[in-house]
C-alpha atoms as a PDB file:
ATOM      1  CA  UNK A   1      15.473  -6.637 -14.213  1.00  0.00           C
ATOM      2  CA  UNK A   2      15.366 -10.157 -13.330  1.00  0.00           C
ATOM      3  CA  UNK A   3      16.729 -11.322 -10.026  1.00  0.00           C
ATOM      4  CA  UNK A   4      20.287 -13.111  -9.883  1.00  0.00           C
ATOM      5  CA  UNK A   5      20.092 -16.669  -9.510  1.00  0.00           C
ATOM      6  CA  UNK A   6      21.176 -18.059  -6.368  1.00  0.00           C
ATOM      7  CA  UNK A   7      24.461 -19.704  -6.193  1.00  0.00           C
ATOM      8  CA  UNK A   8      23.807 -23.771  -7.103  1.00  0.00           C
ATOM      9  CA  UNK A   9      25.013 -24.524  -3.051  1.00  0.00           C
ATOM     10  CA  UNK A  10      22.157 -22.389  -1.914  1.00  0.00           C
ATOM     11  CA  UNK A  11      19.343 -23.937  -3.874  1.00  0.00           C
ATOM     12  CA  UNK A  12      20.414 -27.445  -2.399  1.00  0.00           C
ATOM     13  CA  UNK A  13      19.919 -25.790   1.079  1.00  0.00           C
ATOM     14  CA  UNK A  14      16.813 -24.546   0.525  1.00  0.00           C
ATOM     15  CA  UNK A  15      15.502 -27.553  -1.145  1.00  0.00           C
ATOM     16  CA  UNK A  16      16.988 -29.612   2.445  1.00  0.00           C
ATOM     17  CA  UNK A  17      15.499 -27.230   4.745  1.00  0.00           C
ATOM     18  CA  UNK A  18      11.906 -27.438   2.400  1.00  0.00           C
ATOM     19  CA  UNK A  19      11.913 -30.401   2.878  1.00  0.00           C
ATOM     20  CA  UNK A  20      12.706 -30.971   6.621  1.00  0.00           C
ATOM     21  CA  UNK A  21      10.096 -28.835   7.302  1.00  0.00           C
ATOM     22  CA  UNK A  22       6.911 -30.163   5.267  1.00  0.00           C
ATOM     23  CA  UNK A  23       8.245 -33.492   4.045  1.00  0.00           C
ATOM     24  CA  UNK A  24       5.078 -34.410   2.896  1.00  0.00           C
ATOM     25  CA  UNK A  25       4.542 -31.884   0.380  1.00  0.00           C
ATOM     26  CA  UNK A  26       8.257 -30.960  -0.463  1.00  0.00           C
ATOM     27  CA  UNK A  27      10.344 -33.237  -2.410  1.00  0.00           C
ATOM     28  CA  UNK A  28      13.757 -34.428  -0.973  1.00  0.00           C
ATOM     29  CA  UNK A  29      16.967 -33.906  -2.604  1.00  0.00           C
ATOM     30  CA  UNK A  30      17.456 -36.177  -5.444  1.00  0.00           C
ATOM     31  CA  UNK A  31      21.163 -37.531  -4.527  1.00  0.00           C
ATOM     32  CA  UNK A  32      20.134 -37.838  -0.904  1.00  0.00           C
ATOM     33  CA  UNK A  33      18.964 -41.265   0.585  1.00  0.00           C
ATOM     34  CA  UNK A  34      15.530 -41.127   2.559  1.00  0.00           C
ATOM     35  CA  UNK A  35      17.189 -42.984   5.424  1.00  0.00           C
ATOM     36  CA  UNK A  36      19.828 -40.165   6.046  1.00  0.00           C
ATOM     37  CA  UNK A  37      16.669 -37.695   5.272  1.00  0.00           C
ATOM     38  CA  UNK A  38      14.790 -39.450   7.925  1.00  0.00           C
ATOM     39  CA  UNK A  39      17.641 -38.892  10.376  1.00  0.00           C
ATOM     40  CA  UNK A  40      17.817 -35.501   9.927  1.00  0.00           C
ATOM     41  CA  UNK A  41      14.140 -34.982   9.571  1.00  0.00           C
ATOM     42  CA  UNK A  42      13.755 -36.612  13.386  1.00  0.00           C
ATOM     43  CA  UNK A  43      17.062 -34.557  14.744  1.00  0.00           C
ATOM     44  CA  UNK A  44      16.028 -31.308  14.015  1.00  0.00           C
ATOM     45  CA  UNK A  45      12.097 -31.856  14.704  1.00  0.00           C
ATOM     46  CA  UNK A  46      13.108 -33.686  18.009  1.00  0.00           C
ATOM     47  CA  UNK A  47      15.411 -30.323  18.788  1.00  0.00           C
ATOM     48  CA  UNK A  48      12.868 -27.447  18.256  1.00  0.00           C
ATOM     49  CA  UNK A  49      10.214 -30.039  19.829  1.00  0.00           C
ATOM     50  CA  UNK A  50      12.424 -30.692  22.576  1.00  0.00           C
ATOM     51  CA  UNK A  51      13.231 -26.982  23.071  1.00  0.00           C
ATOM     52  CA  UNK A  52      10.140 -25.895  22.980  1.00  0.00           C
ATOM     53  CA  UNK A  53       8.380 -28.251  25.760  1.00  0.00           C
ATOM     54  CA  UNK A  54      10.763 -26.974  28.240  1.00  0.00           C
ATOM     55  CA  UNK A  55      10.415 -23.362  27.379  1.00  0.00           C
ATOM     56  CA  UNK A  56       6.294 -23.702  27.717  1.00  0.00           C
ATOM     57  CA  UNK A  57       6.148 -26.083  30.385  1.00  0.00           C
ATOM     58  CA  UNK A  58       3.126 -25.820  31.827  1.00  0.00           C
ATOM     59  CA  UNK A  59       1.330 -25.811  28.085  1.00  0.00           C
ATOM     60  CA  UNK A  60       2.962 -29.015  27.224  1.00  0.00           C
ATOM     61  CA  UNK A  61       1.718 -30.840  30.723  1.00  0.00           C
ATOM     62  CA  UNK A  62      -1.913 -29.868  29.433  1.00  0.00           C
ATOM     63  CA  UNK A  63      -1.854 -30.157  25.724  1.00  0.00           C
ATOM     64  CA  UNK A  64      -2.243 -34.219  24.539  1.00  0.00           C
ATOM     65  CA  UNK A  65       1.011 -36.012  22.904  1.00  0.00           C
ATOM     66  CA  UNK A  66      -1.139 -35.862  19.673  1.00  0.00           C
ATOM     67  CA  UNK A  67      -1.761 -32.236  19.469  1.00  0.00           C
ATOM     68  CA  UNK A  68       1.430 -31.488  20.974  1.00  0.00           C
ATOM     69  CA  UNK A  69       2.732 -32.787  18.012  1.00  0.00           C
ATOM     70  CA  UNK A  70       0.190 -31.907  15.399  1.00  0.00           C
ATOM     71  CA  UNK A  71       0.849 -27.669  16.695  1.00  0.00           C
ATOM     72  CA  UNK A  72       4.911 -28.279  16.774  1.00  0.00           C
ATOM     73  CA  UNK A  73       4.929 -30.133  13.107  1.00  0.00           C
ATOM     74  CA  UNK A  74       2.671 -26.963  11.971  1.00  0.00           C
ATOM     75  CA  UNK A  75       4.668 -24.386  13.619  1.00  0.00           C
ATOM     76  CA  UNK A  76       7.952 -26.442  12.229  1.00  0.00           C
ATOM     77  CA  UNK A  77       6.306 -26.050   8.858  1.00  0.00           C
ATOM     78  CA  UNK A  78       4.828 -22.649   8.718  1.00  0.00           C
ATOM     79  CA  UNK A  79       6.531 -20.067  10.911  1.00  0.00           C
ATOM     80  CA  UNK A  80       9.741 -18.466   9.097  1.00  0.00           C
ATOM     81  CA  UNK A  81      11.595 -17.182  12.257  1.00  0.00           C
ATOM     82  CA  UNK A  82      13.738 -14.052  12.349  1.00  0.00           C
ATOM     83  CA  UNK A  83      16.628 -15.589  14.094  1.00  0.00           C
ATOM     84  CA  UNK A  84      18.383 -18.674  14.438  1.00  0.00           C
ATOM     85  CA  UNK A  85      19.331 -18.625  18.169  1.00  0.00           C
ATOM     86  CA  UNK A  86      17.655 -20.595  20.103  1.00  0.00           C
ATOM     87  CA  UNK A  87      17.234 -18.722  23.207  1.00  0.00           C
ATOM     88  CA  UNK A  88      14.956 -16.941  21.073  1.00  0.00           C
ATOM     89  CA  UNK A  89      12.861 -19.677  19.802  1.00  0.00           C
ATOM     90  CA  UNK A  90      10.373 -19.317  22.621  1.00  0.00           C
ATOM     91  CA  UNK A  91       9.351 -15.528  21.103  1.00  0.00           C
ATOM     92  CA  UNK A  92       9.545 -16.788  18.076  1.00  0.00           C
ATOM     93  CA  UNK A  93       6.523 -19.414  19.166  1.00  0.00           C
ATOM     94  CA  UNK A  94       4.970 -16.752  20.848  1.00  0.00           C
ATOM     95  CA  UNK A  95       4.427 -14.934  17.604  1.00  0.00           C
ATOM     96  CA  UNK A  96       3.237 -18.072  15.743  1.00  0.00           C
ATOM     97  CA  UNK A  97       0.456 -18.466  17.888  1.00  0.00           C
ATOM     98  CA  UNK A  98      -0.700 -14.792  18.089  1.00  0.00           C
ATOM     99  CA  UNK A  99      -0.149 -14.208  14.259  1.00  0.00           C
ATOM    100  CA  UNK A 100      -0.727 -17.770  12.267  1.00  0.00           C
ATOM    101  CA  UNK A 101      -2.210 -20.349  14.761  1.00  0.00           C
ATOM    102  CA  UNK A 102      -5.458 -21.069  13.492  1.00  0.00           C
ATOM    103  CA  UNK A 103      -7.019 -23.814  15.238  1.00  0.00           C
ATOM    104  CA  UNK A 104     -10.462 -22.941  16.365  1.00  0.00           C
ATOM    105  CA  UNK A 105     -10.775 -25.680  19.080  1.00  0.00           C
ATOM    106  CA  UNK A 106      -7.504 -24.262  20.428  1.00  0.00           C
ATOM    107  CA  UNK A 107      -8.119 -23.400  24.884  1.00  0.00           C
ATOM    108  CA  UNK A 108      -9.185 -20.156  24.964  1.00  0.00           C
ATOM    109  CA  UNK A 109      -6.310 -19.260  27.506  1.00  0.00           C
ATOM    110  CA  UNK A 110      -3.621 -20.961  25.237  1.00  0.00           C
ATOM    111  CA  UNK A 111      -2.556 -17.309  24.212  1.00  0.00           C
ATOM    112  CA  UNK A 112      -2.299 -15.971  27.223  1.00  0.00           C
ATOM    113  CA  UNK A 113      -0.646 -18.901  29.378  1.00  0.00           C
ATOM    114  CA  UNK A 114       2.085 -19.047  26.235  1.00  0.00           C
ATOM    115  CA  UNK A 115       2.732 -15.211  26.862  1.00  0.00           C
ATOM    116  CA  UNK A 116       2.882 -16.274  30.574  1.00  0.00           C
ATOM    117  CA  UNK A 117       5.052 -18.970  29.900  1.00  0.00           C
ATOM    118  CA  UNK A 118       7.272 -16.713  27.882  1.00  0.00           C
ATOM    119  CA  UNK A 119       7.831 -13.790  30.194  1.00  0.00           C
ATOM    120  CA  UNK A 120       9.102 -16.008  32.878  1.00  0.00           C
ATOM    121  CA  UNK A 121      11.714 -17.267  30.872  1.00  0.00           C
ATOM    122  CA  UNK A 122      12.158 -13.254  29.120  1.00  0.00           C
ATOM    123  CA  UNK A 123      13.004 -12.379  32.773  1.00  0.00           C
ATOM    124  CA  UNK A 124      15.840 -15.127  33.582  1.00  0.00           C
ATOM    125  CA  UNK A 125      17.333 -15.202  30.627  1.00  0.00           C
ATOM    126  CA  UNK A 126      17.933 -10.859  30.670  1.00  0.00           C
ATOM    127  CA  UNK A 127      21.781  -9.986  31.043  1.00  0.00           C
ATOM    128  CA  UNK A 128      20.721  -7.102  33.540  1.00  0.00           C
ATOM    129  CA  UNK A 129      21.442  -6.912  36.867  1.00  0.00           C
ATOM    130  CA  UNK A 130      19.628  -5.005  40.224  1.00  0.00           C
ATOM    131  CA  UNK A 131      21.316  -1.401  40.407  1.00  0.00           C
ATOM    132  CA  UNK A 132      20.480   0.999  43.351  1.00  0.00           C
ATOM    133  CA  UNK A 133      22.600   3.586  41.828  1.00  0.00           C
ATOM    134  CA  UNK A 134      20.760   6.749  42.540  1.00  0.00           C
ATOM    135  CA  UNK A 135      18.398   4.548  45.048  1.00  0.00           C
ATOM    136  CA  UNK A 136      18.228   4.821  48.758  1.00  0.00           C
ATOM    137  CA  UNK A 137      16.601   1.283  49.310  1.00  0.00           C
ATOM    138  CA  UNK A 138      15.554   2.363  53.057  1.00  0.00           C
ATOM    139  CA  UNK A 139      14.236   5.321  52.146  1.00  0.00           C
ATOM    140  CA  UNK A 140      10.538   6.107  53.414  1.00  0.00           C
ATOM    141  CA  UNK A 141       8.679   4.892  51.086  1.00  0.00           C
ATOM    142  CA  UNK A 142       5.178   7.846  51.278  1.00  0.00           C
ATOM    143  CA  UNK A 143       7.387  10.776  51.526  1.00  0.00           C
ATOM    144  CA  UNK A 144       9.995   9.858  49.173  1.00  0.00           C
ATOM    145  CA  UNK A 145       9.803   8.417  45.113  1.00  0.00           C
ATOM    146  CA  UNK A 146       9.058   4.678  44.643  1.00  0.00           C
ATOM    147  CA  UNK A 147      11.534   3.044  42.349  1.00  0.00           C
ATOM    148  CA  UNK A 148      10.255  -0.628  40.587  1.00  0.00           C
ATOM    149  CA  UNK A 149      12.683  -3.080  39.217  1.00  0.00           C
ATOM    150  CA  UNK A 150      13.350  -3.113  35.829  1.00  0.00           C
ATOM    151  CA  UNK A 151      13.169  -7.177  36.134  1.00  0.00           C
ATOM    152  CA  UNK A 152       9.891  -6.533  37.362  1.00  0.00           C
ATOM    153  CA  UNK A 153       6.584  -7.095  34.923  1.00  0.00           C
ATOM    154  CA  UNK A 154       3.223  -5.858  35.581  1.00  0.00           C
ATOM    155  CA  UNK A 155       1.025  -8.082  33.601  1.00  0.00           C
ATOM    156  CA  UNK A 156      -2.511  -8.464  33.205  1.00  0.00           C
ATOM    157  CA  UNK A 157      -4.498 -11.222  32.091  1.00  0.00           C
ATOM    158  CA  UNK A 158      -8.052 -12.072  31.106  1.00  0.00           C
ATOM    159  CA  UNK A 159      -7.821 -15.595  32.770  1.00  0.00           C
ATOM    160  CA  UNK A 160      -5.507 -16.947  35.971  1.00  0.00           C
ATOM    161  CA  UNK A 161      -2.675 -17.854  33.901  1.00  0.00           C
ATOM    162  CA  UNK A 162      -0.579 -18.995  37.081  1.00  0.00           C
ATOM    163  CA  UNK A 163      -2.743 -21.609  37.888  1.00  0.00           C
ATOM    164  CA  UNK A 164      -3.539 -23.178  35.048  1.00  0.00           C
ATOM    165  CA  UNK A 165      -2.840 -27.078  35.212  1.00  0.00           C
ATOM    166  CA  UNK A 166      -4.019 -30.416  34.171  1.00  0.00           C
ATOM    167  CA  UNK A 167      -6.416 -30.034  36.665  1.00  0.00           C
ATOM    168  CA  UNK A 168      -7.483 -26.502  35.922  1.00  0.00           C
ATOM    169  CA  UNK A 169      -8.454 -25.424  32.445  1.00  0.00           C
ATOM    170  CA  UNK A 170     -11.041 -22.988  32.481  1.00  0.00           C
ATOM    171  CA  UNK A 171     -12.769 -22.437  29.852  1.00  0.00           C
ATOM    172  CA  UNK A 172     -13.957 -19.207  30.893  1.00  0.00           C
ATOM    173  CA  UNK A 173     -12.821 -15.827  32.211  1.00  0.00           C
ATOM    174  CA  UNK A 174     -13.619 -14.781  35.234  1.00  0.00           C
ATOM    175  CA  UNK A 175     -14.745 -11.484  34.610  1.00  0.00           C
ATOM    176  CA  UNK A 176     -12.175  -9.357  35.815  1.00  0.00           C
ATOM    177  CA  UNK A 177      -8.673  -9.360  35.476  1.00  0.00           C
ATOM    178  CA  UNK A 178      -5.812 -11.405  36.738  1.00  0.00           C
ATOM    179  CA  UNK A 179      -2.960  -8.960  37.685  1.00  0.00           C
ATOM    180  CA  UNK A 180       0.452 -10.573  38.408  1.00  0.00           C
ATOM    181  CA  UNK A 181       3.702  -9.028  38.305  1.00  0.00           C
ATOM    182  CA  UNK A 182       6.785 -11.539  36.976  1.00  0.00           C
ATOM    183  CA  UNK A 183      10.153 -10.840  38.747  1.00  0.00           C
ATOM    184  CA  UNK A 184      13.961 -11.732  39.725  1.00  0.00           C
ATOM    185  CA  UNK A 185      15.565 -10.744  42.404  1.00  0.00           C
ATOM    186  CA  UNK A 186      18.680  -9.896  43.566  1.00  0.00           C
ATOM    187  CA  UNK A 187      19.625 -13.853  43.915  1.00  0.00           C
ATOM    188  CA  UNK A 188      18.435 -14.137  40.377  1.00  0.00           C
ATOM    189  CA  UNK A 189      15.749 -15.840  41.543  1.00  0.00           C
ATOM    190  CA  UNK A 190      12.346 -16.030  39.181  1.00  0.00           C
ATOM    191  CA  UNK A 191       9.108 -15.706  40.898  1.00  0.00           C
ATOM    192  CA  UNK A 192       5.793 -14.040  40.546  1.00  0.00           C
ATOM    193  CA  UNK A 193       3.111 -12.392  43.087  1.00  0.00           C
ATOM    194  CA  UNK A 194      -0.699 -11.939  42.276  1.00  0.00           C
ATOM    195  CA  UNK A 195      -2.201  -8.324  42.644  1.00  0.00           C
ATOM    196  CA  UNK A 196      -5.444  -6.860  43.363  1.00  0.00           C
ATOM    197  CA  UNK A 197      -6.534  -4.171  41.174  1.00  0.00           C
ATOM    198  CA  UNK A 198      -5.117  -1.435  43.515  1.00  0.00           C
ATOM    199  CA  UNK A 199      -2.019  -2.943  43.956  1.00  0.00           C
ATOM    200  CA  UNK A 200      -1.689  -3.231  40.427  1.00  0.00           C
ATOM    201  CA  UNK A 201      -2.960   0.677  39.701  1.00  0.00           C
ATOM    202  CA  UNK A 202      -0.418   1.528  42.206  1.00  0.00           C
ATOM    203  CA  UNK A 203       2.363  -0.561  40.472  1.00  0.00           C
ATOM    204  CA  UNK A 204       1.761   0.840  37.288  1.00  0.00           C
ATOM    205  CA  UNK A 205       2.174   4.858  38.273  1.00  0.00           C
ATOM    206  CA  UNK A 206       5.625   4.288  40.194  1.00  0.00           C
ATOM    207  CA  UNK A 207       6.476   2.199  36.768  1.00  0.00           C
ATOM    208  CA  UNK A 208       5.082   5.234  34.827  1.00  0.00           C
ATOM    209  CA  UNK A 209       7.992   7.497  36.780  1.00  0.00           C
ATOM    210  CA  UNK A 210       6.247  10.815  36.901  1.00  0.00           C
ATOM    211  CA  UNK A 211       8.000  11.584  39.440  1.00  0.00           C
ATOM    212  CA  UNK A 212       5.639  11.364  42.759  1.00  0.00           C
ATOM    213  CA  UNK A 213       5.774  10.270  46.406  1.00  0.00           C
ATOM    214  CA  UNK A 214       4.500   7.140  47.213  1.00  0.00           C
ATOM    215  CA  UNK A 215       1.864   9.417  49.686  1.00  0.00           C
ATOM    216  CA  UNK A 216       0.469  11.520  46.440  1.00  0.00           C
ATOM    217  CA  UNK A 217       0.365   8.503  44.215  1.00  0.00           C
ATOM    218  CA  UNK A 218      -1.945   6.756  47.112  1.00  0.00           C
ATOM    219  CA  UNK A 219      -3.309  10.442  47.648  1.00  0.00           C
ATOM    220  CA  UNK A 220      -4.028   9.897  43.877  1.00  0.00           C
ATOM    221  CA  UNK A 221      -5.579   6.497  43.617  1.00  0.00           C
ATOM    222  CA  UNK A 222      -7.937   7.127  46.387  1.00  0.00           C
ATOM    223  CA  UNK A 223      -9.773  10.124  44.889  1.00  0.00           C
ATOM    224  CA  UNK A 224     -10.018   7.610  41.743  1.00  0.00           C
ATOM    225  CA  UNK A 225     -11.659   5.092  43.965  1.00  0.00           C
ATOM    226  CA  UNK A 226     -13.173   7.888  45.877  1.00  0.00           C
ATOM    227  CA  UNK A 227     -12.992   6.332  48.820  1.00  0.00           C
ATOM    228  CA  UNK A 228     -14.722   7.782  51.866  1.00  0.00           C
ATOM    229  CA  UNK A 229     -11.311   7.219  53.688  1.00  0.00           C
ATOM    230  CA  UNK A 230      -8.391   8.039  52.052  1.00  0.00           C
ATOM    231  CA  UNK A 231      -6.190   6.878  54.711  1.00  0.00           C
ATOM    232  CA  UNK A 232      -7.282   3.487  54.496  1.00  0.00           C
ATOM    233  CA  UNK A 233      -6.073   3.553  51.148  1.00  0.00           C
ATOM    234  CA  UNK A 234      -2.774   4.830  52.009  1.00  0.00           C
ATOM    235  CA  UNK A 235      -1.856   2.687  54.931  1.00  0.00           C
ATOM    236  CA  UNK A 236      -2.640  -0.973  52.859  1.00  0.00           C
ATOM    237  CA  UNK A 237      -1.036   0.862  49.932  1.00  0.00           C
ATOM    238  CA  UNK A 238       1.984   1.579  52.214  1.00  0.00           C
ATOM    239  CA  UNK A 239       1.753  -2.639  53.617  1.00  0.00           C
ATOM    240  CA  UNK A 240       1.609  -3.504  49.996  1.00  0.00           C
ATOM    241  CA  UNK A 241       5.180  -1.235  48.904  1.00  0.00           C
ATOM    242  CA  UNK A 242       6.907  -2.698  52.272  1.00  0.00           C
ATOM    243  CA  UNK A 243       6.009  -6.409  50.677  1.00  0.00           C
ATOM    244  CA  UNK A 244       6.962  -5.321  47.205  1.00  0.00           C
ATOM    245  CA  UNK A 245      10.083  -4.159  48.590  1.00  0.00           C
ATOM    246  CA  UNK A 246      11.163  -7.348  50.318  1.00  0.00           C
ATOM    247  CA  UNK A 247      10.959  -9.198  47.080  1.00  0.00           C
ATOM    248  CA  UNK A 248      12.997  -6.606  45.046  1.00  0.00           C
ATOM    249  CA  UNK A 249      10.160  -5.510  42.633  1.00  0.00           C
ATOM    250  CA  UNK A 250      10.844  -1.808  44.476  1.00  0.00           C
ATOM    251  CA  UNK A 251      14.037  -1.073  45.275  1.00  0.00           C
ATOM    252  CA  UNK A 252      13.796   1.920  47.483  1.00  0.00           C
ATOM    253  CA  UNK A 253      12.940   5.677  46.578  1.00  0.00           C
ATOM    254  CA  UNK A 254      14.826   7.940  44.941  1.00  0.00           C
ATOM    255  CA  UNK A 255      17.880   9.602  46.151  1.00  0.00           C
ATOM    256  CA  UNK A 256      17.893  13.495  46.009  1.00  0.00           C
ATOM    257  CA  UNK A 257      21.361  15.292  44.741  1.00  0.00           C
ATOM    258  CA  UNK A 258      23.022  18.206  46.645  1.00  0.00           C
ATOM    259  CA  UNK A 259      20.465  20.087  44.996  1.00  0.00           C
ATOM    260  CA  UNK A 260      17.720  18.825  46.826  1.00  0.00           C
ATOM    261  CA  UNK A 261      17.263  17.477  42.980  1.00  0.00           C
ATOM    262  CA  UNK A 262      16.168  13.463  42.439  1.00  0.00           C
ATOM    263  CA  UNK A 263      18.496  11.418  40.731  1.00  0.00           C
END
C-alpha cells in the first residue's frame, strides 16, 4: 500500500524548515525571496543559538566563537528533536552530543561538563517542591532513617566538571572520581557540594531507601572500608549528615506511625 501523500501545505513546511536547517544543501522554496529566507534563516538560528549559550554556560565561555558556531549549525542541521518546547532544548543537546556528535578533536570532558551543565538547570526548572510529610527534620540522625531530597543529585564524574573554566581544561582525568551532588533548597536556591568517596557511598544507600539507620548504614560502610575503627567512620559520617542537612539535601529521618511503623 503506498503511503498517502501529505497535504500540499505540509510539503511547503517541510521544504521551509529543510531548508532553514542545512541551507546549503536544501533548496529554498521557489515563491520565496532569499532576503525574507535570510531573515528567517538568522531568527531561528540566532534563537536555538541564543538559547542554548545560556543553558551551557560554562561550555560556551570555553568553546571559540568559530566552533561555537560550527557545533550549533551541525546540531541545527542534524538533530531531529522530540519536542518543540524550549525548556527542553537543553536535553535535547544533551542527546546530540552523546548520540551524533562526532568530532574527534572535541575536549574530552565536553560530555560530561554538558551533562553537568544540564542537571543544574534539570534541578531549577522541576515543578516540585521540599515536603517533610512523614519527616521529622530534627530527628537523630544515627538512630533514626536518613531521608535525601528528591532535588538532590548524586553525580559522579570522570573529570572535575565544577571547575572547569577558561583557565582550566584538563585534558586528563584524574584518576578517580569527582563526586558532587546538584541541589535546591528550600529557597529554591541551586547549588552544588563536592564529596569524597565516603560521603558519596553514604549518600547513595540513604538514596537507595532500604530502610536503615544512619548508625547501620555507617556500621555498614565501615566493614566495606574495613576500617580498624569503626567509630571514626561513624562520627565524620555523622559531621557529614549534620552538613548535608543544613543545605536541605537530607531532610530529617523518618517519622514512625502509631505503630512504631516508618512512614
Amino acid at each position: 500500500m503506498s503511503a498517502t501523500p501529505k497535504p500540499r501545505f505540509q510539503e511547503i513546511q517541510y521544504g521551509f524548515t529543510r531548508h532553514i536547517r542545512d541551507p546549503e544543501n536544501q533548496p529554498a522554496p521557489p515563491d520565496i525571496e532569499d532576503r525574507r529566507m535570510e531573515i528567517y534563516r538568522g531568527l531561528l538560528y540566532r534563537n536555538v543559538e541564543g538559547f542554548i549559550a545560556n543553558s551551557f554556560p560554562v561550555l560556551r565561555r570555553i568553546t571559540p566563537d568559530d566552533r561555537w558556531h560550527v557545533m550549533i549549525h551541525d546540531y541545527f542541521k542534524r538533530h531531529h528533536a522530540h519536542t518543540p518546547l524550549f525548556p527542553k532544548m537543553p536535553q535535547e543537546f544533551l542527546q546530540y552530543l552523546e548520540q551524533e556528535r562526532d568530532a574527534e578533536d572535541d575536549p574530552p570532558f565536553l560530555l560530561e561538563l554538558a551533562h553537568y551543565e544540564w542537571i543544574e538547570l534539570a534541578v531549577s526548572l522541576d515543578t516540585r517542591d521540599i515536603s517533610w510529610t512523614g519527616i521529622n527534620p530534627a530527628g537523630d540522625l544515627l538512630e533514626g532513617i536518613p531521608v535525601m531530597s528528591p532535588l538532590a543529585l548524586p553525580l559522579s564524574y570522570q573529570f572535575p566538571v565544577h571547575t572547569i573554566s577558561p583557565e582550566f581544561q584538563p585534558q586528563e582525568t584524574l584518576g578517580q572520581p569527582t563526586y558532587i551532588v546538584v541541589y535546591r533548597d528550600r529557597h529554591h536556591k541551586v547549588g552544588f557540594t563536592e564529596l569524597n568517596a565516603v560521603s558519596a557511598r553514604l549518600l547513595e544507600m540513604i538514596r537507595m531507601d532500604t530502610g536503615q539507620t544512619g548508625h547501620r548504614l555507617l556500621e555498614s560502610i565501615a566493614a566495606e572500608l574495613k576500617h580498624p575503627n569503626p567509630g571514626v567512620v561513624i562520627r565524620g559520617g555523622l559531621e557529614t549528615m549534620q552538613n548535608l542537612l543544613q543545605k536541605d539535601i537530607l531532610l530529617g529521618v523518618k517519622l514512625a506511625n502509631q505503630a512504631g511503623r516508618f512512614q
